[in-house]
N, C-alpha and C. Protein backbone atom coordinates (compact mmCIF):
# COMPACT_ATOMS: atom_id res chain seq x y z
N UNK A 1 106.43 90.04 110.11
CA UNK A 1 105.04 89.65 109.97
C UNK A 1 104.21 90.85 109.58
N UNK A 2 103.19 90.51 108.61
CA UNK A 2 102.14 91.87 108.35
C UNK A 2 100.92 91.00 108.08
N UNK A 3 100.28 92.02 109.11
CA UNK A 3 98.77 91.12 109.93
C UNK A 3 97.82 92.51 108.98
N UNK A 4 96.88 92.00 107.86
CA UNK A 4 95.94 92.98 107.37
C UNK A 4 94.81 92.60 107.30
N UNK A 5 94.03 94.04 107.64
CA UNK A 5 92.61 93.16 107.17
C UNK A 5 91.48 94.58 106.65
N UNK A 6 91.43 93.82 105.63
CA UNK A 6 91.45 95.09 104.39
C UNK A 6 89.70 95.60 104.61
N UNK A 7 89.79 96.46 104.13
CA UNK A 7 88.33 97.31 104.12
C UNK A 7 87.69 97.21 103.25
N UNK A 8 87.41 95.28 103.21
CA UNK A 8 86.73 95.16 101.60
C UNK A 8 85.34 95.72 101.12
N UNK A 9 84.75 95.99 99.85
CA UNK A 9 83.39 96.55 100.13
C UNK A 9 82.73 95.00 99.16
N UNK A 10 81.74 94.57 100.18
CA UNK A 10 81.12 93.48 99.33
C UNK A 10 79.34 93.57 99.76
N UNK A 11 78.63 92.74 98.87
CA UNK A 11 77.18 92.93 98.75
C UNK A 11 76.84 91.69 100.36
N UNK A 12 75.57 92.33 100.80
CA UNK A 12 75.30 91.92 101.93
C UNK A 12 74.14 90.89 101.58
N UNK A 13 73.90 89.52 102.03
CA UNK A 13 72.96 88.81 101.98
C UNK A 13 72.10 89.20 101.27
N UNK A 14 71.19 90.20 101.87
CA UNK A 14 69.72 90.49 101.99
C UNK A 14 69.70 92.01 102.06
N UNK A 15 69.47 92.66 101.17
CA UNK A 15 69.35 94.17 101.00
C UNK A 15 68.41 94.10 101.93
N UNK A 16 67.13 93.66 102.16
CA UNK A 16 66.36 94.02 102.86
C UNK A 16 66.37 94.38 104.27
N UNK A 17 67.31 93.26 104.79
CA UNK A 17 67.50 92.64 106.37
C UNK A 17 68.76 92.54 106.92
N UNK A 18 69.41 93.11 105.91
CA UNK A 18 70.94 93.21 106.46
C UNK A 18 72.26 94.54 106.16
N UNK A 19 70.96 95.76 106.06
CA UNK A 19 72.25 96.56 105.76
C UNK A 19 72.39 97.11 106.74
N UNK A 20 72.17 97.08 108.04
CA UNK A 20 72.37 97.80 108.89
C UNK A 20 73.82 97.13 109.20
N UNK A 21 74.28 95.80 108.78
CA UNK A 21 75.40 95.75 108.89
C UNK A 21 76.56 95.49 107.33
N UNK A 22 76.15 96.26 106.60
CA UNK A 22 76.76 96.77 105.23
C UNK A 22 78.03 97.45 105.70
N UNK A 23 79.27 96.93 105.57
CA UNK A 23 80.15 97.65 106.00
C UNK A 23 80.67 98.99 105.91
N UNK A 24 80.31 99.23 104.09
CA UNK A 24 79.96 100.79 104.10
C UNK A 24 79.77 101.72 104.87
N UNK A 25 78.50 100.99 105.94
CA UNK A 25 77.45 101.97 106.95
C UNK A 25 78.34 102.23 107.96
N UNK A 26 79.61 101.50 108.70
CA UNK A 26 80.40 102.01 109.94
C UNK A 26 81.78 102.17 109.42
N UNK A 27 82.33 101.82 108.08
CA UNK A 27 83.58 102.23 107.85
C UNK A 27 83.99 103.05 106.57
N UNK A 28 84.78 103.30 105.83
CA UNK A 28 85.33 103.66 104.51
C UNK A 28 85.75 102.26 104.27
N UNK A 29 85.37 101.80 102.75
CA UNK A 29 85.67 100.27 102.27
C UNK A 29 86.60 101.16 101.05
N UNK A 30 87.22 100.15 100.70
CA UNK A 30 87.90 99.71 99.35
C UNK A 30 87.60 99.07 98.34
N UNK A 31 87.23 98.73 97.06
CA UNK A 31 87.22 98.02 95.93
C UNK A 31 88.31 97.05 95.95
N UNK A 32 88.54 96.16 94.91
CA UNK A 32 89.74 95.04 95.01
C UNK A 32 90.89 95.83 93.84
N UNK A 33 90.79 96.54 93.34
CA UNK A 33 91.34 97.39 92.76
C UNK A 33 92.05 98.69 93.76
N UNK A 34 91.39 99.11 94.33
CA UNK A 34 91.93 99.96 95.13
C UNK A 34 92.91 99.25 95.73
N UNK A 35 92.59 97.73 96.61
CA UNK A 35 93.31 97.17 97.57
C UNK A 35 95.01 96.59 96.87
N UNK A 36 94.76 96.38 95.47
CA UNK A 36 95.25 95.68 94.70
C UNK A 36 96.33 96.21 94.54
N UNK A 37 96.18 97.88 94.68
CA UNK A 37 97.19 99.45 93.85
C UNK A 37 98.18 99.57 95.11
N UNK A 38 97.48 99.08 96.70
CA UNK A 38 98.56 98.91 97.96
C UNK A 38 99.76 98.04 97.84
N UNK A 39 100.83 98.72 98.16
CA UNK A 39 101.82 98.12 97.74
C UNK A 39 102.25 97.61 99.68
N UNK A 40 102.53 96.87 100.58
CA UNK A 40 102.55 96.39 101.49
C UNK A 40 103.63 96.52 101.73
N UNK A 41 104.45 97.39 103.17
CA UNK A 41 105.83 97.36 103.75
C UNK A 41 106.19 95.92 104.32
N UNK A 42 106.44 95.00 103.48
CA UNK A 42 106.79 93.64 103.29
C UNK A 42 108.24 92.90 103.28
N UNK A 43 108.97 92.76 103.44
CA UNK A 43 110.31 92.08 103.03
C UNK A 43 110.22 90.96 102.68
N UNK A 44 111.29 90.35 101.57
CA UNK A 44 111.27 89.12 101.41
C UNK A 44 110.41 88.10 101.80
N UNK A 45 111.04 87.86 103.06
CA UNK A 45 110.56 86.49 103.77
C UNK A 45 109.31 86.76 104.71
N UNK A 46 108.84 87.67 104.42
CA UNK A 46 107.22 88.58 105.47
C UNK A 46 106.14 87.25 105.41
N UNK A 47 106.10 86.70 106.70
CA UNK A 47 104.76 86.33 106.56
C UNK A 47 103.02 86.80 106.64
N UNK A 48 102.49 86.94 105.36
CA UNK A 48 101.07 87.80 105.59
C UNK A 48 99.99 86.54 106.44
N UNK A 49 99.20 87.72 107.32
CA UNK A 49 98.15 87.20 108.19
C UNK A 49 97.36 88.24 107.71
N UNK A 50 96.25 87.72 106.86
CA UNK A 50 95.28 88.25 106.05
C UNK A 50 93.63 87.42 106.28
N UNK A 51 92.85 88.52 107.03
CA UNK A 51 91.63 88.57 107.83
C UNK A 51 90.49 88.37 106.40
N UNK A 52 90.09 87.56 105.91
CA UNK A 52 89.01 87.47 105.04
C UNK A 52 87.57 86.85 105.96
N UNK A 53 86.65 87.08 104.84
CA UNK A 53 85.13 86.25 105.17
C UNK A 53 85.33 84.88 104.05
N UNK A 54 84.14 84.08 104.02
CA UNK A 54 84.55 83.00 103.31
C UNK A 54 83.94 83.26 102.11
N UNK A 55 82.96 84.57 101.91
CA UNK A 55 82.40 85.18 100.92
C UNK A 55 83.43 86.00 99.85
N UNK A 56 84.40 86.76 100.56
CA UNK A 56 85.64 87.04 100.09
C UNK A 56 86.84 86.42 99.91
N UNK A 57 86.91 85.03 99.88
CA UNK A 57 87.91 83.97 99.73
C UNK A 57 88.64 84.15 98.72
N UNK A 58 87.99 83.68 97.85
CA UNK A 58 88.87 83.87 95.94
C UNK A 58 89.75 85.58 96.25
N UNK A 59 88.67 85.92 96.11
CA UNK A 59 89.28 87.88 96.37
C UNK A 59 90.60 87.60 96.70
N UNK A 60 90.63 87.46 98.22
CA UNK A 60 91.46 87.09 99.01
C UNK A 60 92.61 87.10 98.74
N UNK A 61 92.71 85.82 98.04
CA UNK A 61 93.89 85.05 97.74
C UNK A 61 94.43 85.45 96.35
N UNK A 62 93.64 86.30 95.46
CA UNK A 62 94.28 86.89 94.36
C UNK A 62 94.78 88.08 95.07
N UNK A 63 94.36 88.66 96.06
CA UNK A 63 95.22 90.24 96.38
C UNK A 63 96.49 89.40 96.99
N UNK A 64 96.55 88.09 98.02
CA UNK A 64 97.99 88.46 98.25
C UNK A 64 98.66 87.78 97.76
N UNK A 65 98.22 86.91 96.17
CA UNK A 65 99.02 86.28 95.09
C UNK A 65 99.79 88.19 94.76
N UNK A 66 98.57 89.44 94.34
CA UNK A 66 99.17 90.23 93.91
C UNK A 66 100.15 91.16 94.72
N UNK A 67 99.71 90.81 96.08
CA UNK A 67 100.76 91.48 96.77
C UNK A 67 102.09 90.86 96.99
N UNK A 68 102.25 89.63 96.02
CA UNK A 68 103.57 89.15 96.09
C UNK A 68 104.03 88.02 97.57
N UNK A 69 102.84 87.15 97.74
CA UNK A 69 102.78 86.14 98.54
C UNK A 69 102.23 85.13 98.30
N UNK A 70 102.85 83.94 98.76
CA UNK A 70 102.21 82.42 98.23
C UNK A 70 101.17 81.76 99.20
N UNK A 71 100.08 81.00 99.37
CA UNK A 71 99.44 80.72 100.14
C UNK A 71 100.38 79.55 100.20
């Protein structure tokens, strides 16, 4: 099993009223490109448990089409 949950960097609601929780502001994020270039200690039959928002959905599911997993 490989349980991830990636350090996506995405735009927050409301520049105005919501960057205090911009993930930027408490972590190091990633691009989907960056995340994309991770190659995952995976085997064959690995089932991924992959932590998204519903804002990052599509994203999502193209990184672990590219990480070589089927939903």
């Amino acid at each position: 099993m490989l349980y991830a949950d990636p350090p996506t960097d995405f735009e927050v609601w409301s520049p105005e009223t919501a960057m205090d929780r911009y993930a930027s502001n408490h972590y190091p994020v990633m691009s989907l490109g960056q995340l994309r270039a991770i190659q995952p200690p995976a085997t064959k039959n690995c089932v991924l448990f992959l932590w998204t928002t519903v804002r990052w959905l599509a994203q999502a599911l193209d990184l672990m089409k590219e990480w070589g997993f089927d939903y």
